[in-house]
Protein backbone atom coordinates (compact mmCIF):
# COMPACT_ATOMS: atom_id res chain seq x y z
CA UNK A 1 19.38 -10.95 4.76
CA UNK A 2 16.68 -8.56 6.66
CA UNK A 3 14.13 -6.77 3.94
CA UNK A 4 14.20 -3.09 4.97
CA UNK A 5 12.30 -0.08 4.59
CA UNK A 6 14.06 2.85 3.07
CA UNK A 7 12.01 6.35 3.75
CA UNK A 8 13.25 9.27 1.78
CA UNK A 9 13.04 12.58 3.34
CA UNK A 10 10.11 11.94 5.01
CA UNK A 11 8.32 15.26 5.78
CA UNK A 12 5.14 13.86 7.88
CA UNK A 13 6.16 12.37 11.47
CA UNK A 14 3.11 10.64 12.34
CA UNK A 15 3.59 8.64 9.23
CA UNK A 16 7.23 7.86 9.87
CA UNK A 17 6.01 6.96 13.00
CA UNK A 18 3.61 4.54 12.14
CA UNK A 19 6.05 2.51 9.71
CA UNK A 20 8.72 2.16 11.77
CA UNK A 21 6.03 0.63 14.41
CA UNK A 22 4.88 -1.55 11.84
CA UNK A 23 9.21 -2.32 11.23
CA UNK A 24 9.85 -3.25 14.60
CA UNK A 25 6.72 -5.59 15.04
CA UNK A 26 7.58 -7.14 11.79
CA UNK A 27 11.24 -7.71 11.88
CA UNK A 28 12.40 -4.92 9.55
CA UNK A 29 15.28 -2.77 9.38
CA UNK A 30 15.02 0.99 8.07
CA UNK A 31 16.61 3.49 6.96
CA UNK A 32 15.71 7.51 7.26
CA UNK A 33 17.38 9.33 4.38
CA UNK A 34 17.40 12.91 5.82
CA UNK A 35 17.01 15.71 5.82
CA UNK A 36 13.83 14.84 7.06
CA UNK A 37 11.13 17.52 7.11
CA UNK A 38 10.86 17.46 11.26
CA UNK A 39 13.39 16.69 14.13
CA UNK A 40 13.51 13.25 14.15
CA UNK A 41 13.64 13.39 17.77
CA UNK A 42 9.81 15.21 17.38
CA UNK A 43 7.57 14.36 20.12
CA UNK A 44 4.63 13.63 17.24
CA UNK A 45 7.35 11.29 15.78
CA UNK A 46 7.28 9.33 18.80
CA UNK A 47 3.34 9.29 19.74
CA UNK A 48 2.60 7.73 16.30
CA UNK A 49 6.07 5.19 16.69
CA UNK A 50 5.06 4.83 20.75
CA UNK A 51 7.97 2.49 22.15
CA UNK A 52 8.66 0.64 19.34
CA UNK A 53 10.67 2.67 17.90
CA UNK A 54 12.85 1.46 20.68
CA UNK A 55 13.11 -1.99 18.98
CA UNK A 56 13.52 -1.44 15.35
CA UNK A 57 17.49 -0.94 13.75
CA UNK A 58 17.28 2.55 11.92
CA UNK A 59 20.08 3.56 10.18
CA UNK A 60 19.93 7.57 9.69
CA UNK A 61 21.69 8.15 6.01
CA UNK A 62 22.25 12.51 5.68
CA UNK A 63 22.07 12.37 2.34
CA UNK A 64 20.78 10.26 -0.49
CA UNK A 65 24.30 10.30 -1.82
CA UNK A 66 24.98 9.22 1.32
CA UNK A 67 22.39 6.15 1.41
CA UNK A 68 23.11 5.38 -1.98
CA UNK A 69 26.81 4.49 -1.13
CA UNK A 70 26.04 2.37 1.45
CA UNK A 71 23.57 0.21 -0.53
CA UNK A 72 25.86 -0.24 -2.91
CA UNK A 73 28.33 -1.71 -0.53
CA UNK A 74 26.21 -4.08 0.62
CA UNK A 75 24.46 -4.79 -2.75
CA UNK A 76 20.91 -4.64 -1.77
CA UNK A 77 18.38 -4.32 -4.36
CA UNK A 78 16.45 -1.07 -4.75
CA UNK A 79 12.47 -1.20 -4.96
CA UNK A 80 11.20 1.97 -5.52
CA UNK A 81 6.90 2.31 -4.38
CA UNK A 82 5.75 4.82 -7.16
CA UNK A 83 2.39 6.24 -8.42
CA UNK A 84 4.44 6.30 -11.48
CA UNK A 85 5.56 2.83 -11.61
CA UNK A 86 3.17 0.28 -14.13
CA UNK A 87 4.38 -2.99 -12.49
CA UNK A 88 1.93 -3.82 -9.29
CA UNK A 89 3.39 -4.41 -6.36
CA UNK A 90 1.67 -7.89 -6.29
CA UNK A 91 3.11 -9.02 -9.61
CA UNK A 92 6.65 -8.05 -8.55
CA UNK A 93 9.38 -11.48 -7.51
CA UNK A 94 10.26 -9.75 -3.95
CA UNK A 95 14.00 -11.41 -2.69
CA UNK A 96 15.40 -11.25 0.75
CA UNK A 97 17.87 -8.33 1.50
CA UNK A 98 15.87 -5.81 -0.90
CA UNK A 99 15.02 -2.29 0.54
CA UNK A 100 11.70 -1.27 -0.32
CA UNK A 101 11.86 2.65 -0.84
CA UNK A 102 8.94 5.20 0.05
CA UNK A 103 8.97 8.74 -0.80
CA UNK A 104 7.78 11.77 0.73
CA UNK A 105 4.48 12.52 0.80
CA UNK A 106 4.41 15.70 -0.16
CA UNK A 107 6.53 15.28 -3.06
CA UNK A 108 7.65 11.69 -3.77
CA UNK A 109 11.06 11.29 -4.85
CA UNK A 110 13.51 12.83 -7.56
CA UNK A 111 14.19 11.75 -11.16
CA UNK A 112 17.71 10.56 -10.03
CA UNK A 113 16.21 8.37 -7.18
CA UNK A 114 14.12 6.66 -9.82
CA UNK A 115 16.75 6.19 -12.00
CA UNK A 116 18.70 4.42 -9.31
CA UNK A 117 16.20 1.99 -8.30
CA UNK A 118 16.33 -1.75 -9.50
CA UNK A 119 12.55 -1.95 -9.84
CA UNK A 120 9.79 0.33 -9.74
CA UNK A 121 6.08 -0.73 -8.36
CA UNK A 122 3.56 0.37 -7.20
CA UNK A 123 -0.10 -0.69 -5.49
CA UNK A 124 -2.96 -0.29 -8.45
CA UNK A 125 -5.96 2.35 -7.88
CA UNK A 126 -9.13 3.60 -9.14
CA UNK A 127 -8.54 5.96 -11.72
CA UNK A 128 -8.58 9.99 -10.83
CA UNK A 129 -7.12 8.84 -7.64
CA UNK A 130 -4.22 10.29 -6.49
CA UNK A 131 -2.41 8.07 -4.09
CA UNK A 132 -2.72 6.34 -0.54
CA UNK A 133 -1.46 7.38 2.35
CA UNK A 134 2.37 6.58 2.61
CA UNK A 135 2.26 4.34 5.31
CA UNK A 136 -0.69 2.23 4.20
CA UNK A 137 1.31 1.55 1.11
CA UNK A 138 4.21 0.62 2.69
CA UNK A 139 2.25 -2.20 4.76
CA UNK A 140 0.40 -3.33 1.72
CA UNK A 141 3.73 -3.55 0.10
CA UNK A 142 5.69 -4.54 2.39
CA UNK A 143 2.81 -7.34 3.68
CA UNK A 144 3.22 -8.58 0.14
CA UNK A 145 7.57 -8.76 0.24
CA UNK A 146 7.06 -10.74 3.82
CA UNK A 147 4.50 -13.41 2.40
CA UNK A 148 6.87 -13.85 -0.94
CA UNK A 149 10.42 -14.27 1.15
CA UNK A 150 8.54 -16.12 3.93
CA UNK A 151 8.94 -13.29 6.28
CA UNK A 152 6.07 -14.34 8.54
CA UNK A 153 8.63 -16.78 10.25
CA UNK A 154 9.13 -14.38 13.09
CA UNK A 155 11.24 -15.42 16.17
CA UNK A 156 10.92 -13.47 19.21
């Protein structure tokens, strides 16, 4: 099984962008749980994602109701990144076939996403600090999920 990375409503398109680059040259699939807070077809969208965008398997989900039912199905493991999490990314036992789950920036995610995840993590900080940018956290997290499941294997 593929580890994937799950963006909810994802409201900054340079960001989105950028991690589903960083999917495509690292093997991952994603999913884009909409509504999304720009056209997903937005020419800033595809700047930050250049042509890679071409060569990563997104799944578009309209709803989290929506995403949530297809998970299920396939019985994938939810890890929820949080600022609100205790457990560090680093100290979490990361298993093929989870979906490692990124907020919005703006606004994170809602209590029932967090009550739906399997785990919650999240990447340690210096106090009075608020949080790093989205997609920096999902490559330190998702750096981490590759070296534990032995990700770095990549086949052309």
């Amino acid at each position: 099984m593929t580890l994937r990375l799950a963006l909810f409503q994802p409201d900054i398109p340079q960001n989105t962008g950028t991690m589903l680059r960083m999917a495509a040259c690292l093997g991952l699939a994603a999913d884009i749980i909409e509504p999304a807070g720009f056209p997903v077809s937005d020419r800033h969208f595809r700047r930050a994602g250049m042509d890679y965008v071409d060569h990563v398997a997104i799944r578009r989900h309209v709803s989290w109701a929506a995403f949530e039912a297809a998970r299920k199905l396939e019985g994938a493991r939810l890890v929820l990144a949080t600022t609100g999490a205790e457990l560090a990314y680093t100290d979490f036992a990361f298993a093929p076939g989870d979906i490692v789950l990124l907020g919005r920036e703006s606004a994170g995610v809602p209590a029932e996403v967090h009550a739906a995840a399997d785990a919650r993590i999240t990447v340690p900080m210096r106090p009075g600090l608020r949080s790093l940018n989205v997609a920096v956290a999902a490559a330190m997290i998702v750096g981490e999920a590759l070296r534990q499941t032995g990700g770095f294997g990549l086949s052309a």
